[in-house]
Protein backbone atom coordinates (compact mmCIF):
# COMPACT_ATOMS: atom_id res chain seq x y z
CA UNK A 1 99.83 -81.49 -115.17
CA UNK A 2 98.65 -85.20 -114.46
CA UNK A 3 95.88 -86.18 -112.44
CA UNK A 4 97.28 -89.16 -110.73
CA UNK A 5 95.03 -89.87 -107.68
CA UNK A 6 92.99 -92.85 -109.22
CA UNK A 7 96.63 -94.35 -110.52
CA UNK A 8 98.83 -94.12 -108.06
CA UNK A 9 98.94 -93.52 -103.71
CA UNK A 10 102.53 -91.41 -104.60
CA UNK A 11 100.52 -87.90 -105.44
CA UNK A 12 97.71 -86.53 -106.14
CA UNK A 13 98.96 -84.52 -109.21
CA UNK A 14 102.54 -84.30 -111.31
CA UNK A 15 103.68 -81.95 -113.03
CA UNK A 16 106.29 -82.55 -115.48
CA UNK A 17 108.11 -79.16 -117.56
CA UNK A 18 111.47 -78.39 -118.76
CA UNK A 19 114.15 -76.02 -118.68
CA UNK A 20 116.58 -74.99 -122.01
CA UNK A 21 119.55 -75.14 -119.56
CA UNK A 22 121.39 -75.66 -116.00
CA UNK A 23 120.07 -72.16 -115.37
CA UNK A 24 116.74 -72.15 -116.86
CA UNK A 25 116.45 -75.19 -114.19
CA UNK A 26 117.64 -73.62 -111.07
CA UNK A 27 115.56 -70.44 -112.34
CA UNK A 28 112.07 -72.74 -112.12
CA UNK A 29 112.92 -74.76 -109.14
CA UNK A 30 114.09 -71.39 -107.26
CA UNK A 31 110.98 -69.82 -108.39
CA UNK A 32 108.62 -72.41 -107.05
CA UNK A 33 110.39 -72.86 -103.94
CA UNK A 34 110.70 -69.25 -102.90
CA UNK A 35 106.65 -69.53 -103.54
CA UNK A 36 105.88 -72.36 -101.35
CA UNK A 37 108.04 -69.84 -97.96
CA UNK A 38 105.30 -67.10 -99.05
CA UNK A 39 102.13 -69.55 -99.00
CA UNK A 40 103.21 -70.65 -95.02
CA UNK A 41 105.32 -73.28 -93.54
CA UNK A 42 104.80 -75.98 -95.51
CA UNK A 43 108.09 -78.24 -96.86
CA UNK A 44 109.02 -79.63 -99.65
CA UNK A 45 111.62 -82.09 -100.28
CA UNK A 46 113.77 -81.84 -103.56
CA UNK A 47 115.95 -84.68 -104.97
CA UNK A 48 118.42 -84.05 -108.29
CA UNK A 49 120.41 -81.12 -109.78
CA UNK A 50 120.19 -78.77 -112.42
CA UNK A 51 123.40 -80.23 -113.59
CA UNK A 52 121.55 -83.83 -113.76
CA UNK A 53 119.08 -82.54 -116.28
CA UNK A 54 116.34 -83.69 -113.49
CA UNK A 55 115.10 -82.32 -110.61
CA UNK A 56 112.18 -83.42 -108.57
CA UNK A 57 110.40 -80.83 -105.94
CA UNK A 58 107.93 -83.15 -104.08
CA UNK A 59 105.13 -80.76 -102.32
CA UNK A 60 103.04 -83.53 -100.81
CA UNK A 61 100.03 -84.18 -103.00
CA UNK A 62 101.65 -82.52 -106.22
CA UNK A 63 105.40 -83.37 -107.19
CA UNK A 64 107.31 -81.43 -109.81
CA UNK A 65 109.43 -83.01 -112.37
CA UNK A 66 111.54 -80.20 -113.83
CA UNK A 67 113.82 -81.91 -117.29
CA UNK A 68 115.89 -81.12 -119.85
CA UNK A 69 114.30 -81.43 -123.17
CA UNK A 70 117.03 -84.44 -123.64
CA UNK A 71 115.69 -86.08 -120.08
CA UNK A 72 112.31 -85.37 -120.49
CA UNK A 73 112.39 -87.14 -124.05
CA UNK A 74 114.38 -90.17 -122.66
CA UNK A 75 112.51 -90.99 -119.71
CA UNK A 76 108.43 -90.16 -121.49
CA UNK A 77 107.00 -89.60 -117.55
CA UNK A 78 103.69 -88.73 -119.70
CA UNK A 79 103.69 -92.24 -121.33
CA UNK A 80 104.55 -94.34 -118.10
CA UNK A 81 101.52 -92.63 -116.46
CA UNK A 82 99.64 -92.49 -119.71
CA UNK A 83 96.32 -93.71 -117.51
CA UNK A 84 96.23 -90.46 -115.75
CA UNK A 85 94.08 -87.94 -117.26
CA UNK A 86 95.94 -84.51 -118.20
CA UNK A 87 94.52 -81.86 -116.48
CA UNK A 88 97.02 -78.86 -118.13
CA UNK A 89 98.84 -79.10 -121.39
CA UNK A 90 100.64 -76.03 -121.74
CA UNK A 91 103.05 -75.81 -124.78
């Protein structure tokens, strides 16, 4: 997770994790969305596929970036917003 409220106006936080496959994916963006209906009536808009190898769930103040490992290692989201200070680092 990325603190990015002093770097950017987009978010206050990313988070940026991958999935092994097209299922492991939809597994992770399913889970979180089926968590955000429990919390209340909040919305969340979400942008890309499991297919793509990208999808984005964008909460508001915290955006997810769910990759494949192939994705996540071409587009390096952690070293275009290497100024924001990591907050998480789970591996």
């Amino acid at each position: 997770m990325l603190d990015i409220q002093k770097v950017t106006l987009l978010a206050d936080y990313f988070i940026l994790c991958d999935g092994t496959s097209t299922r492991q994916i939809n597994a992770i963006s399913d889970g979180l969305l089926e968590e955000l209906k429990k919390a209340g009536p909040q919305s969340a808009v979400v942008e890309g596929t499991p297919e793509s190898g990208w999808m984005l769930i964008d909460f508001g103040s915290v955006i997810v970036h769910i990759f494949s490992p192939e994705k996540r290692a071409y587009y390096q989201l952690e070293e275009l917003w290497k100024e924001a200070p990591i907050v998480v680092r789970m591996l």
